[in-house]
PDB file of N, CA and C in Angstrom:
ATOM      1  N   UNK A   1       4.668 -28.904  10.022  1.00  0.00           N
ATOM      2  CA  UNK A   1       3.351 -28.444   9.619  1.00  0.00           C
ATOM      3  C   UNK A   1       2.318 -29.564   9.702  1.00  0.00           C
ATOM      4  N   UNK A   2       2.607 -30.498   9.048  1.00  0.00           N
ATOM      5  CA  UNK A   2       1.639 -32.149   9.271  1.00  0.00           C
ATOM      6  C   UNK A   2       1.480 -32.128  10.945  1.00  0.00           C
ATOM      7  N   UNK A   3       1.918 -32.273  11.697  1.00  0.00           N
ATOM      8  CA  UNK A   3       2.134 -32.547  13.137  1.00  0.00           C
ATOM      9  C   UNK A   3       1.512 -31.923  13.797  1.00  0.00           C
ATOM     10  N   UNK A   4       1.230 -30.580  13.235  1.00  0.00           N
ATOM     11  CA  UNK A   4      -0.003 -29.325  13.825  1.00  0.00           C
ATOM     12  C   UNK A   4      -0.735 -29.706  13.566  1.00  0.00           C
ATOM     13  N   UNK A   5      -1.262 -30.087  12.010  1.00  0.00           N
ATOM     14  CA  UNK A   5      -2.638 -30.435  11.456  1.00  0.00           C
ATOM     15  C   UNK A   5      -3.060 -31.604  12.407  1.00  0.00           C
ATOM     16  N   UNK A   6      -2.231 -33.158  12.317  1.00  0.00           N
ATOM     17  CA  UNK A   6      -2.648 -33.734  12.845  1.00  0.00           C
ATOM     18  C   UNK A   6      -3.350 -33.465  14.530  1.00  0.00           C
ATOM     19  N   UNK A   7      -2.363 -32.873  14.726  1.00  0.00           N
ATOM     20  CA  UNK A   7      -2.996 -32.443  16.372  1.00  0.00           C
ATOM     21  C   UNK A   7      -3.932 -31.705  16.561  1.00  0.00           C
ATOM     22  N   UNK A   8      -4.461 -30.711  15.757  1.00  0.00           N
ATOM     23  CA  UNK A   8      -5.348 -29.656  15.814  1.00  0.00           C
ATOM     24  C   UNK A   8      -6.675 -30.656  15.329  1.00  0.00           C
ATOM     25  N   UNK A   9      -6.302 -31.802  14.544  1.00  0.00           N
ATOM     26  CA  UNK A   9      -7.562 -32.375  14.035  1.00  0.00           C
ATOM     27  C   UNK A   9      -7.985 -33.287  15.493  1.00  0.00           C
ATOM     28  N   UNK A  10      -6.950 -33.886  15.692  1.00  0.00           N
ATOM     29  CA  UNK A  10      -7.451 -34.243  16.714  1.00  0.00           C
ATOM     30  C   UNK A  10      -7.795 -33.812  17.933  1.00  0.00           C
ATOM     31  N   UNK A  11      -7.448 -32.375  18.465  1.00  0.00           N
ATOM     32  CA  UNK A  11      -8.142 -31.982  19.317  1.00  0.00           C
ATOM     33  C   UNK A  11      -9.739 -31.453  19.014  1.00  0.00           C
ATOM     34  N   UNK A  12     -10.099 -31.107  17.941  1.00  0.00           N
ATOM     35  CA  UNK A  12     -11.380 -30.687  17.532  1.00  0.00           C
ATOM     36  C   UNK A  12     -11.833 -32.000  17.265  1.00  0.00           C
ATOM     37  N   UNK A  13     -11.275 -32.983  16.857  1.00  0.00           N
ATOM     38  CA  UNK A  13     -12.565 -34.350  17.051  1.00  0.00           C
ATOM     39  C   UNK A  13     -12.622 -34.791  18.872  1.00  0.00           C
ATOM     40  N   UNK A  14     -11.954 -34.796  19.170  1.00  0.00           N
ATOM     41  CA  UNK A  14     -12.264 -35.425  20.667  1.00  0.00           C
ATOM     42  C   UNK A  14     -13.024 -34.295  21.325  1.00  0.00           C
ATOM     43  N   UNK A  15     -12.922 -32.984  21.194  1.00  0.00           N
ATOM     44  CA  UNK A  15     -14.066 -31.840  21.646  1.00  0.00           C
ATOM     45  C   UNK A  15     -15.929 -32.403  21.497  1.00  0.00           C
ATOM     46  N   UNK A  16     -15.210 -32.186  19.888  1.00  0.00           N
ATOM     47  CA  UNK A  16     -17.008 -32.811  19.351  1.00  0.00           C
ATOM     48  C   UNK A  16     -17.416 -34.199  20.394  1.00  0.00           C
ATOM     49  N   UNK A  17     -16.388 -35.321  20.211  1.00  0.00           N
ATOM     50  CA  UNK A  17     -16.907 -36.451  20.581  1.00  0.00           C
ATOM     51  C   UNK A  17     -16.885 -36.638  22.189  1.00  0.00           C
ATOM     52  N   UNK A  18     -16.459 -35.550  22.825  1.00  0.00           N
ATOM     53  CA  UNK A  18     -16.881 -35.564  24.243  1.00  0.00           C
ATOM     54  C   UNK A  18     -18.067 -34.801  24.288  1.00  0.00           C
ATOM     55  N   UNK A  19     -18.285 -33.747  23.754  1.00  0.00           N
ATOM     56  CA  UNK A  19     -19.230 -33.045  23.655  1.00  0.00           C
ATOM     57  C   UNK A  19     -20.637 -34.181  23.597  1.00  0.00           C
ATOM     58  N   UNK A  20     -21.058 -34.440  22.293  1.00  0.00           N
ATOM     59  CA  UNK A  20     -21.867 -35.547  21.917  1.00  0.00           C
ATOM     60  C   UNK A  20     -21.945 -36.345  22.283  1.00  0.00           C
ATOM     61  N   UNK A  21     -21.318 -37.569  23.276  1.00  0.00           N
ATOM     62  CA  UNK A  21     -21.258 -38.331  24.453  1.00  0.00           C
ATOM     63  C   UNK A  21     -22.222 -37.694  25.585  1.00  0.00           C
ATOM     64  N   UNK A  22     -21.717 -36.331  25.974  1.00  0.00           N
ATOM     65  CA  UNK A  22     -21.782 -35.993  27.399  1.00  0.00           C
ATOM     66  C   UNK A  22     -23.259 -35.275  27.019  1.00  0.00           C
ATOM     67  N   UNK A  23     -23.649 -35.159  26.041  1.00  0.00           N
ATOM     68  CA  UNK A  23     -24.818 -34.349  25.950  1.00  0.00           C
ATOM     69  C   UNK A  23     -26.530 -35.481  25.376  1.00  0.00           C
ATOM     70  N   UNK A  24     -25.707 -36.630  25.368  1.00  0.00           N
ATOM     71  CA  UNK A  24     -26.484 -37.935  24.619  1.00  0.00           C
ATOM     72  C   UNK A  24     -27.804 -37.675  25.945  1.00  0.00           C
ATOM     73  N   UNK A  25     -28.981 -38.039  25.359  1.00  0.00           N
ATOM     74  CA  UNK A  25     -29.584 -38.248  26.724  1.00  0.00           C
ATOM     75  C   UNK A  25     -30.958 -39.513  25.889  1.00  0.00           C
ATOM     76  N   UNK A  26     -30.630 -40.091  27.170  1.00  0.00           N
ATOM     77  CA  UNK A  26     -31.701 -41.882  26.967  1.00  0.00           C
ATOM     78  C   UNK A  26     -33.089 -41.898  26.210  1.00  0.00           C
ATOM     79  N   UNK A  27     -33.654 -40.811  26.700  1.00  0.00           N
ATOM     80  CA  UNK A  27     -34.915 -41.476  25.940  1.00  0.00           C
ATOM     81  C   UNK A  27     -36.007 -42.176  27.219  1.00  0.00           C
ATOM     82  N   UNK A  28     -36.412 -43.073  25.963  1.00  0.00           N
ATOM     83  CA  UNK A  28     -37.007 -44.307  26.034  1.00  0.00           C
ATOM     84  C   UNK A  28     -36.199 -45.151  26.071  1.00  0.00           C
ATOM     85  N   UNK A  29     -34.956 -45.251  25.176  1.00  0.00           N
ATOM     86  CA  UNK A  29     -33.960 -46.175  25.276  1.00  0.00           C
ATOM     87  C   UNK A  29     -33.382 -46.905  26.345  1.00  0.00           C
ATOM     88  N   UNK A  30     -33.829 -48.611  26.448  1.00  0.00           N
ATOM     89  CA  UNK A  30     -32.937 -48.959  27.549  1.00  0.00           C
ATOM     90  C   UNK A  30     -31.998 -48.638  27.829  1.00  0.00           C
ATOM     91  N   UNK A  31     -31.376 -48.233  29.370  1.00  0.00           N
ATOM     92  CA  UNK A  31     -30.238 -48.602  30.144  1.00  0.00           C
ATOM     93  C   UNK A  31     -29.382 -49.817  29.636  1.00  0.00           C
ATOM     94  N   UNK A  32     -28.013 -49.721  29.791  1.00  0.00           N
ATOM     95  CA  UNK A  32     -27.285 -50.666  29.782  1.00  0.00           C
ATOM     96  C   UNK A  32     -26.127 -50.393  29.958  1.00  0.00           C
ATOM     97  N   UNK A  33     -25.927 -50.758  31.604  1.00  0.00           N
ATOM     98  CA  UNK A  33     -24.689 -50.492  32.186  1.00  0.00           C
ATOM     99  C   UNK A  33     -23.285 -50.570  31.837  1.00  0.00           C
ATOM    100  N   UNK A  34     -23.076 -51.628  30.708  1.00  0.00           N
ATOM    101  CA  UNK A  34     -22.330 -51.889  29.559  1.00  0.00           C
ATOM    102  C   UNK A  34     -21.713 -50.570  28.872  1.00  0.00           C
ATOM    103  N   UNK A  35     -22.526 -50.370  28.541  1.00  0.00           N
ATOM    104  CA  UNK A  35     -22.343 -48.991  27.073  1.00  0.00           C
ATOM    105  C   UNK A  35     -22.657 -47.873  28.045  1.00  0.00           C
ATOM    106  N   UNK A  36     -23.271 -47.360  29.085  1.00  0.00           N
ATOM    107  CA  UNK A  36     -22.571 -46.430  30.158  1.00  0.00           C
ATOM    108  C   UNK A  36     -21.241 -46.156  30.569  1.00  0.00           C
ATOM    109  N   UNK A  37     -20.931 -47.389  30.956  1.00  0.00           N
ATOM    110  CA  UNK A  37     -19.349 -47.512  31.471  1.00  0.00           C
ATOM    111  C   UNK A  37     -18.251 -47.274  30.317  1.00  0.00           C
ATOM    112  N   UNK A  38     -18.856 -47.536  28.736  1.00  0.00           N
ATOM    113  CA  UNK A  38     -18.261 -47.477  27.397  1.00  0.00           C
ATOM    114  C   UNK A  38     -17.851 -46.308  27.456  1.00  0.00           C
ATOM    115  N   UNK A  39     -19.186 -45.398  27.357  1.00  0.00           N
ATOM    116  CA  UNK A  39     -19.298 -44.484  27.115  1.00  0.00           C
ATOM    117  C   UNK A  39     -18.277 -43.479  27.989  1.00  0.00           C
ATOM    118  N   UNK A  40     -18.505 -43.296  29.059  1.00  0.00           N
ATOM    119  CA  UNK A  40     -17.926 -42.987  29.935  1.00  0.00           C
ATOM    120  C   UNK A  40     -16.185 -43.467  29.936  1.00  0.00           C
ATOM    121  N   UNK A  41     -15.735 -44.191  29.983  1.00  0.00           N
ATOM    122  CA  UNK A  41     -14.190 -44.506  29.426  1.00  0.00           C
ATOM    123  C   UNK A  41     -14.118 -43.762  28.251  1.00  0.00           C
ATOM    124  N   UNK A  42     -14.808 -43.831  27.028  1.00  0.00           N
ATOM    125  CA  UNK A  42     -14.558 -42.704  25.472  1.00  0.00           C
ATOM    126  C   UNK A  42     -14.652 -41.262  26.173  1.00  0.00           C
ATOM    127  N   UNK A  43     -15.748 -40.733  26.836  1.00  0.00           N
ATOM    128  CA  UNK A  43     -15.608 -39.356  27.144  1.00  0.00           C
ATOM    129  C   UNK A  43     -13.984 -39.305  28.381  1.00  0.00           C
ATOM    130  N   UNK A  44     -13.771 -39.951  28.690  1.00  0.00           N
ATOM    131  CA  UNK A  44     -12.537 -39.768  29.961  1.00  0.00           C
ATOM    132  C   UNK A  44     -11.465 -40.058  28.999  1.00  0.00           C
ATOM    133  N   UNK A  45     -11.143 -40.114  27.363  1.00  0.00           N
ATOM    134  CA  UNK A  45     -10.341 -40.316  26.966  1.00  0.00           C
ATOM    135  C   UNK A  45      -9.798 -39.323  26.516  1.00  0.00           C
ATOM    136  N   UNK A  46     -10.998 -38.846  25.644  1.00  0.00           N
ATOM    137  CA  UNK A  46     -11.244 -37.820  24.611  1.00  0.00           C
ATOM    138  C   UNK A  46     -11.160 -36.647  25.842  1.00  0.00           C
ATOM    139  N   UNK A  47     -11.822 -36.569  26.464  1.00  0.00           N
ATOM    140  CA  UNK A  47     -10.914 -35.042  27.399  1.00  0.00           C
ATOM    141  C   UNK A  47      -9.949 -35.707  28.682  1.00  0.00           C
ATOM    142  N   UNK A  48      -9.072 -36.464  28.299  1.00  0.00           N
ATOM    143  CA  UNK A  48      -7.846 -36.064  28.902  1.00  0.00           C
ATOM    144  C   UNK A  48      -6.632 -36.375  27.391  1.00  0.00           C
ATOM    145  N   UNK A  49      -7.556 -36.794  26.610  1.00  0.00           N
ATOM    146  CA  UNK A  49      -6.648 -36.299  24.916  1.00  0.00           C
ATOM    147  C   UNK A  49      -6.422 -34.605  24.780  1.00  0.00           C
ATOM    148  N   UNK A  50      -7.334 -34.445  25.271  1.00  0.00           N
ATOM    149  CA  UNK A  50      -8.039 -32.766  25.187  1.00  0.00           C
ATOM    150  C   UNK A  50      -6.814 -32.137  25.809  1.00  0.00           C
ATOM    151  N   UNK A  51      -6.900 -32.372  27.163  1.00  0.00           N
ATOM    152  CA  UNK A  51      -6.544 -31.166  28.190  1.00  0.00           C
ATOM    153  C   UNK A  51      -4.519 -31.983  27.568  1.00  0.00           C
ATOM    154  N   UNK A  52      -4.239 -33.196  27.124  1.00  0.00           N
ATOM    155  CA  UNK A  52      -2.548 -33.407  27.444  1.00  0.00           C
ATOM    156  C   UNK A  52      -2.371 -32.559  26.007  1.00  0.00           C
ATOM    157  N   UNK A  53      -3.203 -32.422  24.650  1.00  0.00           N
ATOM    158  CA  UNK A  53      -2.965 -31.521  23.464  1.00  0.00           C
ATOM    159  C   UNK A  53      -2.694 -30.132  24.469  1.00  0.00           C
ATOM    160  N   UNK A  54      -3.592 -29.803  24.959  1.00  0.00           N
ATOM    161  CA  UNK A  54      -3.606 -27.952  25.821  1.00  0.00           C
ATOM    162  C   UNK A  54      -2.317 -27.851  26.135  1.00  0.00           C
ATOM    163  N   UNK A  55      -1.678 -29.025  27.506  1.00  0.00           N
ATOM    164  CA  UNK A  55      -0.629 -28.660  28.208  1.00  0.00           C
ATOM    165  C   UNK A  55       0.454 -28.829  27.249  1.00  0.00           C
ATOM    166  N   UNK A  56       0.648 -29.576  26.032  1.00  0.00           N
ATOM    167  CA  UNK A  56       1.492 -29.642  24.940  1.00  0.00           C
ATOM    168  C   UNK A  56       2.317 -30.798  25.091  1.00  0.00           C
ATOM    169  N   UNK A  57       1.654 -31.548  26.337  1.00  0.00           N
ATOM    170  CA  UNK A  57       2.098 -32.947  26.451  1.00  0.00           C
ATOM    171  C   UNK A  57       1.910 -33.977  25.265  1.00  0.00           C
ATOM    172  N   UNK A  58       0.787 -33.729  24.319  1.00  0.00           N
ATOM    173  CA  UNK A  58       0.456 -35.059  23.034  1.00  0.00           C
ATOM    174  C   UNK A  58       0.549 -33.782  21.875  1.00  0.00           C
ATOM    175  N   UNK A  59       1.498 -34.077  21.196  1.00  0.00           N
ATOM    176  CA  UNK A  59       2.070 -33.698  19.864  1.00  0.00           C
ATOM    177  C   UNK A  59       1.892 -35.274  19.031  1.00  0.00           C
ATOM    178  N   UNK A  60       1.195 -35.010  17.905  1.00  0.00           N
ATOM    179  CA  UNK A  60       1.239 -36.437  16.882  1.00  0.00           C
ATOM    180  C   UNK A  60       1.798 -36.001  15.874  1.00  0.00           C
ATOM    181  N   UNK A  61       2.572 -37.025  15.424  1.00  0.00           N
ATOM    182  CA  UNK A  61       3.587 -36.591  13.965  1.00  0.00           C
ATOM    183  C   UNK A  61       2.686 -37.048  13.154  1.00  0.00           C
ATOM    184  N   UNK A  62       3.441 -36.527  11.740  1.00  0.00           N
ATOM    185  CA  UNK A  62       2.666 -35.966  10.737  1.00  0.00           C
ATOM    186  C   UNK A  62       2.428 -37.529  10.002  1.00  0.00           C
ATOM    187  N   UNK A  63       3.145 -38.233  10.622  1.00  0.00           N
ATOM    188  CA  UNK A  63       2.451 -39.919  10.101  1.00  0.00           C
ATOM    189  C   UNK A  63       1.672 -40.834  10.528  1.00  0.00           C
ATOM    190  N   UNK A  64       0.762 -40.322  11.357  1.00  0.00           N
ATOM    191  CA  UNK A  64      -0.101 -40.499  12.740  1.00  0.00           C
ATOM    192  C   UNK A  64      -1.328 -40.158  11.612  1.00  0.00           C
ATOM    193  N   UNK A  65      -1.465 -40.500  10.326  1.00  0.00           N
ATOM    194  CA  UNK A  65      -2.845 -39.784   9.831  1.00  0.00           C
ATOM    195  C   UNK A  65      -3.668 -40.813   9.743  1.00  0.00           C
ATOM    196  N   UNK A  66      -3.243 -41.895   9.758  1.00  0.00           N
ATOM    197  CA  UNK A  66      -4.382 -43.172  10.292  1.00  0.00           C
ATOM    198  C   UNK A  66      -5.020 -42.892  11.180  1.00  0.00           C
ATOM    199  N   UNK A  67      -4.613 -42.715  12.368  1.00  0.00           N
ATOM    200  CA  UNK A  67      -5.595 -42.775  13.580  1.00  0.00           C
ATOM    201  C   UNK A  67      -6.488 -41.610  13.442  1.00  0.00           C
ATOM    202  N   UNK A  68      -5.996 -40.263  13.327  1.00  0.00           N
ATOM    203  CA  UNK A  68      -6.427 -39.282  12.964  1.00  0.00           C
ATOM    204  C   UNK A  68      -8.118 -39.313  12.038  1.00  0.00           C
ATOM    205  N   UNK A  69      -7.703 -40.306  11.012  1.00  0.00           N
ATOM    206  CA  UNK A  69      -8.860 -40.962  10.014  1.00  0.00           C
ATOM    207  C   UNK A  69      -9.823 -41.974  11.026  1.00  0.00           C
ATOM    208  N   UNK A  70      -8.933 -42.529  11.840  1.00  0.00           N
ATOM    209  CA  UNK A  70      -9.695 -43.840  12.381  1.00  0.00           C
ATOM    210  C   UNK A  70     -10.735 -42.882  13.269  1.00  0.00           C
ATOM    211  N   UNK A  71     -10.522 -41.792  14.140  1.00  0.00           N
ATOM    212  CA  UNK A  71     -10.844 -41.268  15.302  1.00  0.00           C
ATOM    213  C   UNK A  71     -11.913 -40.503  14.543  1.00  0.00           C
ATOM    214  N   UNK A  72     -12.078 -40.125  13.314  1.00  0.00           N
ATOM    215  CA  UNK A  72     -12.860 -39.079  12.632  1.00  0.00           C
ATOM    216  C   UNK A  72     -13.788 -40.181  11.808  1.00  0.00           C
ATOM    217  N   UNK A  73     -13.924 -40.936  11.643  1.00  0.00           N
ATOM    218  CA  UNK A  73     -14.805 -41.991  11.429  1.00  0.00           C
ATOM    219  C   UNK A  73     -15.717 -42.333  12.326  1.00  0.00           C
ATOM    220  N   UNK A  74     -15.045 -42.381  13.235  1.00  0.00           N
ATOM    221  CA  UNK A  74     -15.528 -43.194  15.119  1.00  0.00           C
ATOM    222  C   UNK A  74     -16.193 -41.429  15.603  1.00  0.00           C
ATOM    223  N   UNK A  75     -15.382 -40.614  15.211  1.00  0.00           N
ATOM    224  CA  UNK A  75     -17.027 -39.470  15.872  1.00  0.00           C
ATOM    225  C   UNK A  75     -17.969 -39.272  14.727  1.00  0.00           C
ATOM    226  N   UNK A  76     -17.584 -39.458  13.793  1.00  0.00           N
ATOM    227  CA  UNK A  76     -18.622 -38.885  12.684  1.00  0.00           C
ATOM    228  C   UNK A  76     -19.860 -40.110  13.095  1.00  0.00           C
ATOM    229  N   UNK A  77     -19.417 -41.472  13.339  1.00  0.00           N
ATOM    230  CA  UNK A  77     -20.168 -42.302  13.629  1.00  0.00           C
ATOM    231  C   UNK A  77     -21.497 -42.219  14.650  1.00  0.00           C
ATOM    232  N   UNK A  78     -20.510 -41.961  15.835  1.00  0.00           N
ATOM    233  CA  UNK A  78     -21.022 -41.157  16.899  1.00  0.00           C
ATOM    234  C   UNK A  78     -21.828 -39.543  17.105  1.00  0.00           C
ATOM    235  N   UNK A  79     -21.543 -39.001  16.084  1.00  0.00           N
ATOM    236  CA  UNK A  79     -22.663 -37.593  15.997  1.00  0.00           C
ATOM    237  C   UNK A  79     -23.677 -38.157  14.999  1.00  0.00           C
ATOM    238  N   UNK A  80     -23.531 -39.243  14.350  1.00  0.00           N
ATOM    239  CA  UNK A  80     -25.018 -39.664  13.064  1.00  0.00           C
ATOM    240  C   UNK A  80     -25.707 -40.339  14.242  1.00  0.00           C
ATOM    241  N   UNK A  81     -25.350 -41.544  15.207  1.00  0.00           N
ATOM    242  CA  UNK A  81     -26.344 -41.877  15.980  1.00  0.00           C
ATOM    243  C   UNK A  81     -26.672 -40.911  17.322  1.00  0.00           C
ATOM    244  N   UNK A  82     -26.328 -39.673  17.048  1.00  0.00           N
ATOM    245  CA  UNK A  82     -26.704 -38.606  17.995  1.00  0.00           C
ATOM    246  C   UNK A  82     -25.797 -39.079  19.553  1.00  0.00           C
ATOM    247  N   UNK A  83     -25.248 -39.727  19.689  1.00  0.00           N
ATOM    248  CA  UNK A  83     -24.363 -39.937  21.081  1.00  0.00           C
ATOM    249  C   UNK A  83     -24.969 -40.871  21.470  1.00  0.00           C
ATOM    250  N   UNK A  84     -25.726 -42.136  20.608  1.00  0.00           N
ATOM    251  CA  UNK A  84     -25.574 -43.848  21.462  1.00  0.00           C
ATOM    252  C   UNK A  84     -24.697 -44.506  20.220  1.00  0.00           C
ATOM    253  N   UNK A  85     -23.852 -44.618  21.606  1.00  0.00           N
ATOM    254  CA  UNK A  85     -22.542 -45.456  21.663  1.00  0.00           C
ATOM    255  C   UNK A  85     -23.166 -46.955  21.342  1.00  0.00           C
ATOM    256  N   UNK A  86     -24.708 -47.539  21.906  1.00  0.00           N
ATOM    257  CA  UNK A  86     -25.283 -48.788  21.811  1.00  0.00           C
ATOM    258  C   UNK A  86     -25.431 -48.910  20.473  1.00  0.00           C
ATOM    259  N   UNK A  87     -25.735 -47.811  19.359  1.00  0.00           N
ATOM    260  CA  UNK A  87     -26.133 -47.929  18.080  1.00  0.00           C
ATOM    261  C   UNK A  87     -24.890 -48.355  17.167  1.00  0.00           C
ATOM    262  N   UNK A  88     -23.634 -47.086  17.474  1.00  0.00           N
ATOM    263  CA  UNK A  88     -22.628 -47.832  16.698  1.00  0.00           C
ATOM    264  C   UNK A  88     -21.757 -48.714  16.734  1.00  0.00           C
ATOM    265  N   UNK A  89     -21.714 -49.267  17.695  1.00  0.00           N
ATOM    266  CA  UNK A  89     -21.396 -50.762  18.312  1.00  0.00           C
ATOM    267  C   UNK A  89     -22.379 -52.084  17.897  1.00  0.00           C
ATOM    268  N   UNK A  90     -23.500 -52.196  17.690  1.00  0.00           N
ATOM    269  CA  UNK A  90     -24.497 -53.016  17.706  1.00  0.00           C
ATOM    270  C   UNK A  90     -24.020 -53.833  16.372  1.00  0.00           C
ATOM    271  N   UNK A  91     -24.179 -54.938  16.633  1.00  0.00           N
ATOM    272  CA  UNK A  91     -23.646 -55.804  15.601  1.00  0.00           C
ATOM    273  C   UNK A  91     -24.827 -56.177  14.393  1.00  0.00           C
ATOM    274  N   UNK A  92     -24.960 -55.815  13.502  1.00  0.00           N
ATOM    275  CA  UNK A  92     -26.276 -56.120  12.209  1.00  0.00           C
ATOM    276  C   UNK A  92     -27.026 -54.934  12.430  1.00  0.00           C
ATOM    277  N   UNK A  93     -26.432 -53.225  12.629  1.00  0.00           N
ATOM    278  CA  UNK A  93     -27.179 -51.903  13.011  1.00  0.00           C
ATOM    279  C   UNK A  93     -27.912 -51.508  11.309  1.00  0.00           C
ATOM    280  N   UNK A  94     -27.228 -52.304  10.243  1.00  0.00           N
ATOM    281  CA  UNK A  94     -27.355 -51.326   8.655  1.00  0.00           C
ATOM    282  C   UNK A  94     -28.921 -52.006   8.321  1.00  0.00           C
ATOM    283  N   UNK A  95     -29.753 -51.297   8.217  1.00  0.00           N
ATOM    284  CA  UNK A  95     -31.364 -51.618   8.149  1.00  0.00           C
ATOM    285  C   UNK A  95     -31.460 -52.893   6.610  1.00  0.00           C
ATOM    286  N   UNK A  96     -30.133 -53.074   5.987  1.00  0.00           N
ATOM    287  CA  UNK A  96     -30.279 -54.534   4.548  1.00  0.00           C
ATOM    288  C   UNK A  96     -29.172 -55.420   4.780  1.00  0.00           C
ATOM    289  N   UNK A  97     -29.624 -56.272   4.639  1.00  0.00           N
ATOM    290  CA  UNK A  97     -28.335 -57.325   4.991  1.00  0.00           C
ATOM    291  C   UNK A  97     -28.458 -57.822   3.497  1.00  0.00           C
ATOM    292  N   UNK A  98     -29.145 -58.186   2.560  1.00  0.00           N
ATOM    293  CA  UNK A  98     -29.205 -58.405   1.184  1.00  0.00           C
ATOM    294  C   UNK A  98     -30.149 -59.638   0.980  1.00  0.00           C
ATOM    295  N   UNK A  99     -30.790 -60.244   2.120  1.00  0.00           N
ATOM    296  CA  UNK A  99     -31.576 -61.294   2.199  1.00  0.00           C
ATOM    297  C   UNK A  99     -32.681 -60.957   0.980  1.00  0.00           C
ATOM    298  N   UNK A 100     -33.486 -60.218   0.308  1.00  0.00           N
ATOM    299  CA  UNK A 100     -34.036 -60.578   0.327  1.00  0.00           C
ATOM    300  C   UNK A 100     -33.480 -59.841  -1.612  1.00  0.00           C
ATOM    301  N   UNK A 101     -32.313 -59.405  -1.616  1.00  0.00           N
ATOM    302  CA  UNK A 101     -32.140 -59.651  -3.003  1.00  0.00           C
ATOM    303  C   UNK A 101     -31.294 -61.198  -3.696  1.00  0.00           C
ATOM    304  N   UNK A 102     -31.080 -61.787  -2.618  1.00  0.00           N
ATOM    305  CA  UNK A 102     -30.542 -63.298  -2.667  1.00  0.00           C
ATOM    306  C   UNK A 102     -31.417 -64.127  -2.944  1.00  0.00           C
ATOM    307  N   UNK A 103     -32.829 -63.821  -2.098  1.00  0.00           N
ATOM    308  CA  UNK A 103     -33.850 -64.842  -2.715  1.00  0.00           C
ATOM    309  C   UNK A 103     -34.529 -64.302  -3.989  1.00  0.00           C
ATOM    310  N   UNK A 104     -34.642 -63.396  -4.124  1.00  0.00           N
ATOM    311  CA  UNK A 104     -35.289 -63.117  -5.898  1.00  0.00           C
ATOM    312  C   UNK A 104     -33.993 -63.665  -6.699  1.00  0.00           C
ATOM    313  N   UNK A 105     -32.774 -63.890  -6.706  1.00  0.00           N
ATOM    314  CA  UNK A 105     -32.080 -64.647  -7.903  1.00  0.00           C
ATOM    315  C   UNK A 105     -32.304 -66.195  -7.440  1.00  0.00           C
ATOM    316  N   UNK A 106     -33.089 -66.677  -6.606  1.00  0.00           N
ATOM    317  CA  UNK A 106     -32.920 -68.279  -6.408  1.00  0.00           C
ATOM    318  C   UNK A 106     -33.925 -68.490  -7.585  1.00  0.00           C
ATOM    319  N   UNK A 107     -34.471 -68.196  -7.503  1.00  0.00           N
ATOM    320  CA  UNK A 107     -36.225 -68.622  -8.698  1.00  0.00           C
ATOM    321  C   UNK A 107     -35.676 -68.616  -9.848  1.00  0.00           C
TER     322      UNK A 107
END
């Protein structure tokens, strides 16, 4: 029963997160051939995760609920910045780093 769940979760997150990848569109936002090619390797993962769940080739046991968690983090991530992959990757993305409640206790 775990082994279904796990698999069923993970085929409905890699749906979403190919989905939301493949539907991301630029903007104004620079190009960056980088996080194209990213991107593109995550969507070629997530649907051929897809189609080996269909053929019944990827069965995950029911102790596989880490990744399961890890992978549902990593799209939830990915549907809040609407499908840039540049946003949740970006290193210092959280708008407070605490600078400036560090300097009100120096005084």
């Amino acid at each position: 029963m775990a082994s279904l769940i796990m698999t069923q979760a993970t085929f409905w997150l890699c749906v979403v997160l190919f989905i939301r990848l493949f539907t991301f569109q630029r903007g104004t936002l620079r190009f960056r051939r980088s996080m194209s090619c990213l991107a593109y390797v995550t969507m070629a993962s997530a649907g051929a995760a897809v189609i080996h769940i269909l053929q019944g080739d990827l069965v995950l046991p029911g102790h596989a609920w880490p990744l399961v968690v890890l992978l549902a983090v990593f799209t939830g991530l990915v549907v809040r910045a609407r499908g840039n992959l540049a946003a949740v990757l970006r290193p210092g993305a959280s708008g407070w780093n605490g600078l400036e409640r560090r300097r009100s206790n120096e005084g």
